[in-house]
PDB file of N, CA and C in Angstrom:
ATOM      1  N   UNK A   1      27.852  63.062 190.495  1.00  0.00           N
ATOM      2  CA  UNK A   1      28.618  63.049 189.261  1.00  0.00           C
ATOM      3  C   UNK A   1      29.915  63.841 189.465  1.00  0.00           C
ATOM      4  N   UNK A   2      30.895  63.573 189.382  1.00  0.00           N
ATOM      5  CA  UNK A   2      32.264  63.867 189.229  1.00  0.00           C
ATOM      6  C   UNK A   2      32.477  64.753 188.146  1.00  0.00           C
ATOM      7  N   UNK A   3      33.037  65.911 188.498  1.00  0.00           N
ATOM      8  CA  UNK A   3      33.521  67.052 187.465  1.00  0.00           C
ATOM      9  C   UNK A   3      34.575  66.531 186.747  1.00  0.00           C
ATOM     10  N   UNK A   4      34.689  67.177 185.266  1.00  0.00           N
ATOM     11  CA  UNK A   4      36.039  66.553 184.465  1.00  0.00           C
ATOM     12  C   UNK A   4      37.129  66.989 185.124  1.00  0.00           C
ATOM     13  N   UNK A   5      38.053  66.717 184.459  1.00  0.00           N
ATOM     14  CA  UNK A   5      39.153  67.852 185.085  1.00  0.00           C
ATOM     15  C   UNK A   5      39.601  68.857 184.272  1.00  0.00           C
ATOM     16  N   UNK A   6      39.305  69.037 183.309  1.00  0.00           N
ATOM     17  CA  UNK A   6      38.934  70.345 182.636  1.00  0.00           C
ATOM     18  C   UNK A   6      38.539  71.216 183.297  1.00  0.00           C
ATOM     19  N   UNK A   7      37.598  71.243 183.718  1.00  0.00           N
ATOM     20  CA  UNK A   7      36.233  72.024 183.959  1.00  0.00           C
ATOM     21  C   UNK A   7      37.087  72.385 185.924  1.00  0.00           C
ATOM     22  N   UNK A   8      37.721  71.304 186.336  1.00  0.00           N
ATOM     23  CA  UNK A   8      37.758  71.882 187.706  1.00  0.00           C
ATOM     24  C   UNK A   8      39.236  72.364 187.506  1.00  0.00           C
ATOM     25  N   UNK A   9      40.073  72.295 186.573  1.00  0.00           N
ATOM     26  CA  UNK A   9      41.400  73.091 186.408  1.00  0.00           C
ATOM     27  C   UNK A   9      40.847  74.627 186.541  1.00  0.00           C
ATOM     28  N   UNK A  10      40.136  74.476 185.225  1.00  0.00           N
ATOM     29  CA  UNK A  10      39.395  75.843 184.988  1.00  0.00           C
ATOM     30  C   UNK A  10      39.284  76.650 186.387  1.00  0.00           C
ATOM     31  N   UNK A  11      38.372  75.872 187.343  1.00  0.00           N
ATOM     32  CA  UNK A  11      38.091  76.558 188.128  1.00  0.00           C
ATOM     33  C   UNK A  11      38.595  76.977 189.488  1.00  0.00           C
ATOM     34  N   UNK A  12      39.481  76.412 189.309  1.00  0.00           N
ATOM     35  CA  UNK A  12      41.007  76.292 189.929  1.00  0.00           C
ATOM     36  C   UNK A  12      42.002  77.712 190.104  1.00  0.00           C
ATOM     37  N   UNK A  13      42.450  77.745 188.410  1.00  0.00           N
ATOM     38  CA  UNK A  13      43.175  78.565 188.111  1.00  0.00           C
ATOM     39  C   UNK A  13      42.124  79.969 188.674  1.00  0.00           C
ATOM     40  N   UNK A  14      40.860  79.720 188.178  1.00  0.00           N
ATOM     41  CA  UNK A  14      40.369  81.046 188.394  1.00  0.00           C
ATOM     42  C   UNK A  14      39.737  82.242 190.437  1.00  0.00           C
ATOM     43  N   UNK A  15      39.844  80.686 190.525  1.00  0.00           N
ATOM     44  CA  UNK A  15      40.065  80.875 192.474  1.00  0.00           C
ATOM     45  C   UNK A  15      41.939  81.394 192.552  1.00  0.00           C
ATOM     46  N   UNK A  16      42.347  80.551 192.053  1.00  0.00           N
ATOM     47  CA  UNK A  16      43.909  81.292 192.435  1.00  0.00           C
ATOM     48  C   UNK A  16      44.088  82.833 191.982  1.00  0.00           C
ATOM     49  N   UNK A  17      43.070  83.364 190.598  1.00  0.00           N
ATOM     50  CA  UNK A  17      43.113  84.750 190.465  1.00  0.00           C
ATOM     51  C   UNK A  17      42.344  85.494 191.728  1.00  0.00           C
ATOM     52  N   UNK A  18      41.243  84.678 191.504  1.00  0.00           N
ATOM     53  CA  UNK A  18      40.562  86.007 192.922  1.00  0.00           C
ATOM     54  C   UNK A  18      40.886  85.896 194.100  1.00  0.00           C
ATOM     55  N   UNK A  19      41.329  85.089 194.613  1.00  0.00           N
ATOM     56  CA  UNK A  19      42.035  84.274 195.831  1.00  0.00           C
ATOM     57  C   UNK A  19      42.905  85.276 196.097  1.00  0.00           C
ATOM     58  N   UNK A  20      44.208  85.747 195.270  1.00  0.00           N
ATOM     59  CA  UNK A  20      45.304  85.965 195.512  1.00  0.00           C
ATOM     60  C   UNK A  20      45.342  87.524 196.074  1.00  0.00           C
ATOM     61  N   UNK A  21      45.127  88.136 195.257  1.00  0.00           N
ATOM     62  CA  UNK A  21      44.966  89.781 196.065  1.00  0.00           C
ATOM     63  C   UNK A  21      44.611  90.003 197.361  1.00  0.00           C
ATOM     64  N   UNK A  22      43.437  88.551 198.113  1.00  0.00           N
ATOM     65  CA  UNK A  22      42.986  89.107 199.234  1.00  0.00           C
ATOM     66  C   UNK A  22      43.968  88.841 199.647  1.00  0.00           C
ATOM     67  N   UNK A  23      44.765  87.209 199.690  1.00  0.00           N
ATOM     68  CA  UNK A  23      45.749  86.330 200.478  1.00  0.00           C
ATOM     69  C   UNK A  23      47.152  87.396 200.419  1.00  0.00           C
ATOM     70  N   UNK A  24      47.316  88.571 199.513  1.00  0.00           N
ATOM     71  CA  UNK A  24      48.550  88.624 199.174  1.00  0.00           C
ATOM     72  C   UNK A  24      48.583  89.924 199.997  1.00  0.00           C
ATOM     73  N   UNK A  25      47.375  90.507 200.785  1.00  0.00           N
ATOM     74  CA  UNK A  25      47.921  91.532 201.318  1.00  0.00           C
ATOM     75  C   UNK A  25      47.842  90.831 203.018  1.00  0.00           C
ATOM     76  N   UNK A  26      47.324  89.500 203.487  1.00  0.00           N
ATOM     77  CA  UNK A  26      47.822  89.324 204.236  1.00  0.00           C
ATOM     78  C   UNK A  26      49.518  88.269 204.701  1.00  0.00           C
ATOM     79  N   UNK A  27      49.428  87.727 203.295  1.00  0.00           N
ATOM     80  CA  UNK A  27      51.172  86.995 202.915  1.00  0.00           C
ATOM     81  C   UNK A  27      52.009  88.525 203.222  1.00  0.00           C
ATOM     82  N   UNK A  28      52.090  89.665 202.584  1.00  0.00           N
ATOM     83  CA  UNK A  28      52.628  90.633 202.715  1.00  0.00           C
ATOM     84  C   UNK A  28      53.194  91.171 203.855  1.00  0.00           C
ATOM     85  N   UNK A  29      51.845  91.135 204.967  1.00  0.00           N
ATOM     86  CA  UNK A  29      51.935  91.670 206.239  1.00  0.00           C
ATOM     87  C   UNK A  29      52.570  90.932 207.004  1.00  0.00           C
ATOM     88  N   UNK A  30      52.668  89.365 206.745  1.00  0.00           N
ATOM     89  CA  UNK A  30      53.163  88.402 207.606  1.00  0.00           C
ATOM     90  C   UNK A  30      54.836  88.438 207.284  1.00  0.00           C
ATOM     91  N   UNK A  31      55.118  88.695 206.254  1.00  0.00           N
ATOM     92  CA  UNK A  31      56.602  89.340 205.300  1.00  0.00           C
ATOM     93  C   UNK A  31      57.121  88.399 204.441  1.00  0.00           C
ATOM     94  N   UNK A  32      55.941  87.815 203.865  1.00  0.00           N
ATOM     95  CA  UNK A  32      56.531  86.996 202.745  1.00  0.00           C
ATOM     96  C   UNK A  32      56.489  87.831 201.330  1.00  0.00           C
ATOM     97  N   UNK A  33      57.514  87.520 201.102  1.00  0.00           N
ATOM     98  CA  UNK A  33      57.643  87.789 198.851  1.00  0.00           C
ATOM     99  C   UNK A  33      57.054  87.617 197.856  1.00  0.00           C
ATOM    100  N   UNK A  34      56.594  87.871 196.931  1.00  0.00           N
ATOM    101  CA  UNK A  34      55.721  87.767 195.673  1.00  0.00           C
ATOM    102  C   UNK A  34      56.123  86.011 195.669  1.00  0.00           C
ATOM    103  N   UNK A  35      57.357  85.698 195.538  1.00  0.00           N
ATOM    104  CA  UNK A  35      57.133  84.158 195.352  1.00  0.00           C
ATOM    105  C   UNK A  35      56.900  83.275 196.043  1.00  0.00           C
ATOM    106  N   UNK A  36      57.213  83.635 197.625  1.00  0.00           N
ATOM    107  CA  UNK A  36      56.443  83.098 198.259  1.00  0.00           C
ATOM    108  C   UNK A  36      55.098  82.848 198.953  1.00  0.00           C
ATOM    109  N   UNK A  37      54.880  83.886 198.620  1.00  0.00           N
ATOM    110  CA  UNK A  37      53.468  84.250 198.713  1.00  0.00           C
ATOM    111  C   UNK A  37      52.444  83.824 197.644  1.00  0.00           C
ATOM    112  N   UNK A  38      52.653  83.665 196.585  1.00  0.00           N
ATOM    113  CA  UNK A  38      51.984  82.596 195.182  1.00  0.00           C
ATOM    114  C   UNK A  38      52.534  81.468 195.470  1.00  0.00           C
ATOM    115  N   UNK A  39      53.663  80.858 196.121  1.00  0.00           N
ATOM    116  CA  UNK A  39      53.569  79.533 196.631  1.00  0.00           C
ATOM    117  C   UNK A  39      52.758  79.075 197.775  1.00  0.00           C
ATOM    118  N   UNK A  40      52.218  79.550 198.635  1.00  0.00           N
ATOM    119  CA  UNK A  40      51.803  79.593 199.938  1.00  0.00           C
ATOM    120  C   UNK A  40      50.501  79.432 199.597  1.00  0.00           C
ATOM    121  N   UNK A  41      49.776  80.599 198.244  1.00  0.00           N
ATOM    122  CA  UNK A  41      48.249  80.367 198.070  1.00  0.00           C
ATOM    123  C   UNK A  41      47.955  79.556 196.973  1.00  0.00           C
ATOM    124  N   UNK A  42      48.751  78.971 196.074  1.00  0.00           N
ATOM    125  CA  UNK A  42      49.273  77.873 195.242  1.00  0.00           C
ATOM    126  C   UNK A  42      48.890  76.451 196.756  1.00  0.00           C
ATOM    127  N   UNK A  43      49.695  76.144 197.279  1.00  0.00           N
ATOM    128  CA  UNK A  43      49.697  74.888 197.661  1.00  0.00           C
ATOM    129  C   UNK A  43      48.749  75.265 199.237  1.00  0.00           C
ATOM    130  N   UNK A  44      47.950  75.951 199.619  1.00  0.00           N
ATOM    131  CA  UNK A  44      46.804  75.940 200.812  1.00  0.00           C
ATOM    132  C   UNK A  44      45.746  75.621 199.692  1.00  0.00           C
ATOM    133  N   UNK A  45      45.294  76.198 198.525  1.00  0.00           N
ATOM    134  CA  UNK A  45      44.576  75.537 197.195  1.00  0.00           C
ATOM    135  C   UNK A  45      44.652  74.525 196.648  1.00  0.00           C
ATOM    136  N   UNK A  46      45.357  73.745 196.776  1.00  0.00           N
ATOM    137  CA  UNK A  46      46.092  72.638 195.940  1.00  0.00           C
ATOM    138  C   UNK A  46      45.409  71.525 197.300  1.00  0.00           C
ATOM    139  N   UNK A  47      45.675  71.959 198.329  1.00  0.00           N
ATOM    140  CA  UNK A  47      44.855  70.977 199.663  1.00  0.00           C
ATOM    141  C   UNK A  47      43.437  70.875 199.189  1.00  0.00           C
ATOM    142  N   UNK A  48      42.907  71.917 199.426  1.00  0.00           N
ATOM    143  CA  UNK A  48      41.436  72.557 199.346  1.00  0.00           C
ATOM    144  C   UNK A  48      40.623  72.448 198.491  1.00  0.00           C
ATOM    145  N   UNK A  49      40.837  72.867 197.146  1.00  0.00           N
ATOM    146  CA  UNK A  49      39.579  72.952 196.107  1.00  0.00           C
ATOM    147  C   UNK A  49      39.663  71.663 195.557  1.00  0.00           C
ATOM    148  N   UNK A  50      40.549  70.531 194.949  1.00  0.00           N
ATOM    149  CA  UNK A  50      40.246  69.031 194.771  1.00  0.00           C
ATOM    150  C   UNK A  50      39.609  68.658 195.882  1.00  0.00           C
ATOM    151  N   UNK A  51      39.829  69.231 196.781  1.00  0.00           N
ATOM    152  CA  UNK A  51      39.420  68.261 197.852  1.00  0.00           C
ATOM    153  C   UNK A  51      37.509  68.295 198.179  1.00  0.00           C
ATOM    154  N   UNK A  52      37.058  69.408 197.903  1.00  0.00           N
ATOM    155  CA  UNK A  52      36.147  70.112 197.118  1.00  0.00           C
ATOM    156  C   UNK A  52      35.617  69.712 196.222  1.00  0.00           C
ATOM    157  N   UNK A  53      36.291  69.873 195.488  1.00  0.00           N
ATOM    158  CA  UNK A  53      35.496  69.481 194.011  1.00  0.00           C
ATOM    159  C   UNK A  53      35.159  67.842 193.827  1.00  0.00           C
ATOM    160  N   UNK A  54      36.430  66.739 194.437  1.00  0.00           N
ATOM    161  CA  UNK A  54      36.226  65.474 193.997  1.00  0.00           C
ATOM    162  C   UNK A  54      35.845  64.508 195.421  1.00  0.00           C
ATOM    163  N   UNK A  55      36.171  65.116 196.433  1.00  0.00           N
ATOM    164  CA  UNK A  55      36.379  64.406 197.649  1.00  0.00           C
ATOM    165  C   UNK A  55      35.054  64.819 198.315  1.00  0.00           C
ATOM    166  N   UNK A  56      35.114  66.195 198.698  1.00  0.00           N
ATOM    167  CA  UNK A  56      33.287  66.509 199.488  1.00  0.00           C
ATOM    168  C   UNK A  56      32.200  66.274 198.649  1.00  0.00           C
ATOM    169  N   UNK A  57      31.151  65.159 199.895  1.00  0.00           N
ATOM    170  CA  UNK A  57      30.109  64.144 198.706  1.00  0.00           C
ATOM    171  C   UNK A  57      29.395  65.815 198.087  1.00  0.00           C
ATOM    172  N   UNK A  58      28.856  65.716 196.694  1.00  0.00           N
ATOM    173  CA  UNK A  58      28.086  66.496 196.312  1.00  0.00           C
ATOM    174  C   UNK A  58      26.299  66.078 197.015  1.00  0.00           C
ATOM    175  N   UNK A  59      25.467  66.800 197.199  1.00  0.00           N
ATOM    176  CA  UNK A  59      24.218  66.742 197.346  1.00  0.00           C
ATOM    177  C   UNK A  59      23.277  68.016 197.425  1.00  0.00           C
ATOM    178  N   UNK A  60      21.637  67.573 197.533  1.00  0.00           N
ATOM    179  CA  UNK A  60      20.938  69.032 197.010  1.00  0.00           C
ATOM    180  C   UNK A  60      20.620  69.535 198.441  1.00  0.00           C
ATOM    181  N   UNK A  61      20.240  70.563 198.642  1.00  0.00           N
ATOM    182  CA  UNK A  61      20.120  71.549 197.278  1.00  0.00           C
ATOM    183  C   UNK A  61      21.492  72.264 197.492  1.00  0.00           C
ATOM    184  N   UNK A  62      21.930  72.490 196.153  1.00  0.00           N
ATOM    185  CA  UNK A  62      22.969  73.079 195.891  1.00  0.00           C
ATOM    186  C   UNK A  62      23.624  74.557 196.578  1.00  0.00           C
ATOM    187  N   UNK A  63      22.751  75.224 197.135  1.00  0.00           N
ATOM    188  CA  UNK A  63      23.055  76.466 198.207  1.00  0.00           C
ATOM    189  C   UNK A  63      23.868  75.589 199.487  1.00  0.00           C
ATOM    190  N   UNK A  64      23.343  74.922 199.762  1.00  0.00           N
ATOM    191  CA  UNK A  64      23.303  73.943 200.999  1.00  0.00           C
ATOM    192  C   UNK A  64      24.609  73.193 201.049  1.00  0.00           C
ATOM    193  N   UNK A  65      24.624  72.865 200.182  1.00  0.00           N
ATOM    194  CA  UNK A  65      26.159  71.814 199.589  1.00  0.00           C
ATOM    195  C   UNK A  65      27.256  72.745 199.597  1.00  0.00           C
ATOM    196  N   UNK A  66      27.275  73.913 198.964  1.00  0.00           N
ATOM    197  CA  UNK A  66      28.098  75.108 199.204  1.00  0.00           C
ATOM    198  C   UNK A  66      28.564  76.048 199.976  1.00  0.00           C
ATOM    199  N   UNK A  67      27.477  75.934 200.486  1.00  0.00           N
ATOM    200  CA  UNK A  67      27.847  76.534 201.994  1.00  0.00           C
ATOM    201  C   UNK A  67      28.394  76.335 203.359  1.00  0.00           C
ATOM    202  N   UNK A  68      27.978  74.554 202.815  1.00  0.00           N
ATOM    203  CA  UNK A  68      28.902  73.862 204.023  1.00  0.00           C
ATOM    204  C   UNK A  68      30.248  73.382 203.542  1.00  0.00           C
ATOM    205  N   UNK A  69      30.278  73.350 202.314  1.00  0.00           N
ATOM    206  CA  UNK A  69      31.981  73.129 201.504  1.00  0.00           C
ATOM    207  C   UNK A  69      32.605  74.646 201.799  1.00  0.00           C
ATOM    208  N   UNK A  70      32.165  75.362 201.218  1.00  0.00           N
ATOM    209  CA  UNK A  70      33.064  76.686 201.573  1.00  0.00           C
ATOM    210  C   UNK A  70      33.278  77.101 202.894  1.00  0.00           C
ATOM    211  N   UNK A  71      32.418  76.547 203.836  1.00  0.00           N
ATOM    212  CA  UNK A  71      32.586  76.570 205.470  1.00  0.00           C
ATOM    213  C   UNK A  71      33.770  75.851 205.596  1.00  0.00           C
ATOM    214  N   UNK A  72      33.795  74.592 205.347  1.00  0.00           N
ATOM    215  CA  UNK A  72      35.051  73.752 205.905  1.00  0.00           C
ATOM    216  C   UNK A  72      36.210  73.760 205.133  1.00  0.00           C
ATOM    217  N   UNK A  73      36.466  74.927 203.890  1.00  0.00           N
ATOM    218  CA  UNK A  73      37.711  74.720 203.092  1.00  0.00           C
ATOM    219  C   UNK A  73      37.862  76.199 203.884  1.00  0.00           C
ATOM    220  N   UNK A  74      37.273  77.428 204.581  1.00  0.00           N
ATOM    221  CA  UNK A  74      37.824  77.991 204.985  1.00  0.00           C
ATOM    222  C   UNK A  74      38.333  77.839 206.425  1.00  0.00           C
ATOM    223  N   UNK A  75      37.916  76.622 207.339  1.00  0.00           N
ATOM    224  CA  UNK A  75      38.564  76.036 208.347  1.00  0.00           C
ATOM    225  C   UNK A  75      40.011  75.503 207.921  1.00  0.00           C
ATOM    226  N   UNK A  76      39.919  74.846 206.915  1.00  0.00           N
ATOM    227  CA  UNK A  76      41.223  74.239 206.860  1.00  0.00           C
ATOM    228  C   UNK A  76      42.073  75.347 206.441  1.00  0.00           C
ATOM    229  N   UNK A  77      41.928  75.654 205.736  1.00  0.00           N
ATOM    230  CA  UNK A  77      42.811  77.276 205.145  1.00  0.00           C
ATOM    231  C   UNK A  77      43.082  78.083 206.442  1.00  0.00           C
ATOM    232  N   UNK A  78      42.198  78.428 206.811  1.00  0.00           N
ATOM    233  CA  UNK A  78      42.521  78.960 208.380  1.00  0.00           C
ATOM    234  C   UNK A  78      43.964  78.118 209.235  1.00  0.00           C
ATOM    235  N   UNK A  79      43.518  76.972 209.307  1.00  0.00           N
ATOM    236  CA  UNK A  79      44.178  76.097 210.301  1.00  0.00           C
ATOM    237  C   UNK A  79      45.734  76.099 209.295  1.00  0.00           C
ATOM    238  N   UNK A  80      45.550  75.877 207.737  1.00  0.00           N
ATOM    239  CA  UNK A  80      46.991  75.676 207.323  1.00  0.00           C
ATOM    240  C   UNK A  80      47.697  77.373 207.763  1.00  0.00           C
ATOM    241  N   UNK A  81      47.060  78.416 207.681  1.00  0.00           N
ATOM    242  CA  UNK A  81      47.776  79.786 207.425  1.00  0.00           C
ATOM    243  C   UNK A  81      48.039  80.185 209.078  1.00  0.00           C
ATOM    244  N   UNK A  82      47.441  79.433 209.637  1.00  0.00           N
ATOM    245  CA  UNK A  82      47.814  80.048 211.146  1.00  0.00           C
ATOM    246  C   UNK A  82      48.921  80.104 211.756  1.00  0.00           C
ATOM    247  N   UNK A  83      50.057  79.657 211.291  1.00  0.00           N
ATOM    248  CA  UNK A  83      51.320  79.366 211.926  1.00  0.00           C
ATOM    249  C   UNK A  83      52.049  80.645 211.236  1.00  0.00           C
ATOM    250  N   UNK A  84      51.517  81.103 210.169  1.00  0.00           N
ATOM    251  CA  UNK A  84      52.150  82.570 210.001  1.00  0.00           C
ATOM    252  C   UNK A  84      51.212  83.886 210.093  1.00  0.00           C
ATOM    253  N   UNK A  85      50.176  83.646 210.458  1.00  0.00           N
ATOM    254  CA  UNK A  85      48.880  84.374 210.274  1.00  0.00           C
ATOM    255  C   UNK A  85      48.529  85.289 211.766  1.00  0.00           C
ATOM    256  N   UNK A  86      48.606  83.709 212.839  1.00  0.00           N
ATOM    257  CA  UNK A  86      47.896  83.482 214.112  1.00  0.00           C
ATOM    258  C   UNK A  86      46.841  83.868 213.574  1.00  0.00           C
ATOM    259  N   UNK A  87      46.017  82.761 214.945  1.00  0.00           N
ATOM    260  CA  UNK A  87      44.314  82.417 214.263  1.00  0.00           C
ATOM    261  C   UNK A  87      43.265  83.046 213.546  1.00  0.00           C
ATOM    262  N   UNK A  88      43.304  84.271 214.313  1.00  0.00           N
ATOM    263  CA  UNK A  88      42.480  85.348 213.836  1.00  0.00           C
ATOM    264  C   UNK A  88      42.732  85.945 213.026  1.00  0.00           C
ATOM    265  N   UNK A  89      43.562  86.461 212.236  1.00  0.00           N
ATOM    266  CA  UNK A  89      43.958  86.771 210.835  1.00  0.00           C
ATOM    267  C   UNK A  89      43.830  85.809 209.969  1.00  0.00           C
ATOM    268  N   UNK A  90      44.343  85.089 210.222  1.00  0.00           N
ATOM    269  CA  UNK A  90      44.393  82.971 209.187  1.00  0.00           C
ATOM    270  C   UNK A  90      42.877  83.154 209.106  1.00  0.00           C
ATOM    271  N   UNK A  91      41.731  82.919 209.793  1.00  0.00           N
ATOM    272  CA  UNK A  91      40.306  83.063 209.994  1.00  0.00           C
ATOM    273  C   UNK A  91      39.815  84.167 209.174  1.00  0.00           C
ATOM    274  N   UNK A  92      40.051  85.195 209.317  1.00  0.00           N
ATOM    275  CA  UNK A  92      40.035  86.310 208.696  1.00  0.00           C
ATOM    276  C   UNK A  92      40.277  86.321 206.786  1.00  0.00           C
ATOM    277  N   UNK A  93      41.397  85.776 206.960  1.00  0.00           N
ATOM    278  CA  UNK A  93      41.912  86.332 205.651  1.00  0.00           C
ATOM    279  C   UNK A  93      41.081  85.141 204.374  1.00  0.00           C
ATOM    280  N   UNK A  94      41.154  83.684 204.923  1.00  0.00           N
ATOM    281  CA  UNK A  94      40.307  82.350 204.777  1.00  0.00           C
ATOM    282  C   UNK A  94      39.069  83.315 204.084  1.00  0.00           C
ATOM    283  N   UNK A  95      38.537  83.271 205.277  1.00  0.00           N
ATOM    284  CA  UNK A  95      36.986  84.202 205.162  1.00  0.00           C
ATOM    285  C   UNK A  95      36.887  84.724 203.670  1.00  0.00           C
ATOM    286  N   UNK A  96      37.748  86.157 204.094  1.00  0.00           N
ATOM    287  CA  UNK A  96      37.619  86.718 202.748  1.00  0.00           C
ATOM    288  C   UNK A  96      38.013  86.379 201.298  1.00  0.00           C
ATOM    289  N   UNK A  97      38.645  85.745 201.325  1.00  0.00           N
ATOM    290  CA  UNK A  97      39.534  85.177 200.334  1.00  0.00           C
ATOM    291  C   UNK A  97      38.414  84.126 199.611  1.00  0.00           C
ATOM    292  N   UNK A  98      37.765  83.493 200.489  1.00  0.00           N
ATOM    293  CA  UNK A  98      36.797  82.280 199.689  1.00  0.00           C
ATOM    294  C   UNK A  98      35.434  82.858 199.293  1.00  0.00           C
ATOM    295  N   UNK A  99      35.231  84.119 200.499  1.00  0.00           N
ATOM    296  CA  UNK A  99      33.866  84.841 199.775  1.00  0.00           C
ATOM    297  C   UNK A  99      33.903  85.239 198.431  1.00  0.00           C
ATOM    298  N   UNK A 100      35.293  85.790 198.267  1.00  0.00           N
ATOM    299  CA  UNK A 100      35.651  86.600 196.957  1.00  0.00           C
ATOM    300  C   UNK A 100      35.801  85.267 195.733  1.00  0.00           C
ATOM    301  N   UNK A 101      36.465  84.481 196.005  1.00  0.00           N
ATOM    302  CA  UNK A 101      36.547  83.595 194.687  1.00  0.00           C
ATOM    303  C   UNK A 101      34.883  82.654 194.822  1.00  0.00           C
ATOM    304  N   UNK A 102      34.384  82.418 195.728  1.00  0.00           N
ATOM    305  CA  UNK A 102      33.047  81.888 195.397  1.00  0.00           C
ATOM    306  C   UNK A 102      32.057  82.797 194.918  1.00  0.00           C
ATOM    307  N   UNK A 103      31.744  84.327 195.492  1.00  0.00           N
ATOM    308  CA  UNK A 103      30.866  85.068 194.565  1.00  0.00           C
ATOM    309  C   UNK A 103      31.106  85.673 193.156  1.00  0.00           C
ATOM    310  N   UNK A 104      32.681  85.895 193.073  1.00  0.00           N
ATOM    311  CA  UNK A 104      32.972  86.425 191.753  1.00  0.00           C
ATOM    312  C   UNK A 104      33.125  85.046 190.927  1.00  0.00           C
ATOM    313  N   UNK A 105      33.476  84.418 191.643  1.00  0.00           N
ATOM    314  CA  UNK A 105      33.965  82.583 190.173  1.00  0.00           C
ATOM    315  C   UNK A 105      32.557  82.128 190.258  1.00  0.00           C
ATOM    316  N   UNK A 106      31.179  82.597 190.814  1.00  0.00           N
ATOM    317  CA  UNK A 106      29.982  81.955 190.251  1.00  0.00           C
ATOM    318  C   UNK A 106      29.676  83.083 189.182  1.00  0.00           C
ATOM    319  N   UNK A 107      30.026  84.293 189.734  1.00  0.00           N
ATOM    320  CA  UNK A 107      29.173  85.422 188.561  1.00  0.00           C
ATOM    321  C   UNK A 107      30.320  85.194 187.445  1.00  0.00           C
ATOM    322  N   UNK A 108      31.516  84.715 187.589  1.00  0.00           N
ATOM    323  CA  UNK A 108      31.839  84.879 186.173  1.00  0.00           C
ATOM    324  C   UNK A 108      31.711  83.426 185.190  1.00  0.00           C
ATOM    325  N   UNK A 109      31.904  82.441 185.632  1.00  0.00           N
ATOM    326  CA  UNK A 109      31.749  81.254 184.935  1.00  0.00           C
ATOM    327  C   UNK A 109      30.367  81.298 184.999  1.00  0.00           C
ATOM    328  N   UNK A 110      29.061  81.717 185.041  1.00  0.00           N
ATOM    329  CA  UNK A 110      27.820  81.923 184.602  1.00  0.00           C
ATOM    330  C   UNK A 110      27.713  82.992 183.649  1.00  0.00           C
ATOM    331  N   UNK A 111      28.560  83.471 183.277  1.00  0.00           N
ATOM    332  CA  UNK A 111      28.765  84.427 182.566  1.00  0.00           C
ATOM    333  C   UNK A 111      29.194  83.955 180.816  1.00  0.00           C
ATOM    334  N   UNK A 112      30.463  82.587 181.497  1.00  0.00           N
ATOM    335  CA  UNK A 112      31.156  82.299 180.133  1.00  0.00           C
ATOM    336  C   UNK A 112      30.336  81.182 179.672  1.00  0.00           C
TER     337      UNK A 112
END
């Protein structure tokens, strides 16, 4: 079943909040600007979470389905940030960045 798009804006916007603090202290280090740096984690998201939400087949059990989606949206995130990152930081920052918006955007939209 296909999410509205309500429901995946929602959850969108709210990955770009937790997303951004991790991404923004490594945008920082690499020496990009507040605006470029919300453009940069703006459009590596804009690849990623539709692609997620409407494109990777859903199936059970749901731990399972998630774990291998959040595996391969932090490959690609990796692979887009590496050209200002190099690998191991891009890898790095991916990492953290998706742990943080997948454990805090489940505890909080279970919340609302």
């Amino acid at each position: 079943m296909t999410p509205p798009f309500g429901e995946w804006l929602r959850a969108f916007g709210l990955t770009l909040v937790l997303e951004a603090p991790v991404y923004a202290l490594f945008l920082r280090a690499a020496g990009f600007g507040p605006t470029g740096g919300v453009l940069v984690i703006v459009a590596v998201n804009l690849v990623t979470h539709p692609a997620l939400w409407y494109i990777y087949p859903r199936f059970s059990p749901y731990w399972a389905w998630l774990l291998l989606g959040e595996g391969l949206v932090v490959l690609v995130e990796a692979a887009l940030l590496s050209r200002w990152f190099g690998t191991r930081r891009a890898l790095l920052g991916a990492l953290l960045a998706n742990i943080s918006s997948t454990v805090l955007g489940l505890m909080v939209l279970r919340l609302l």
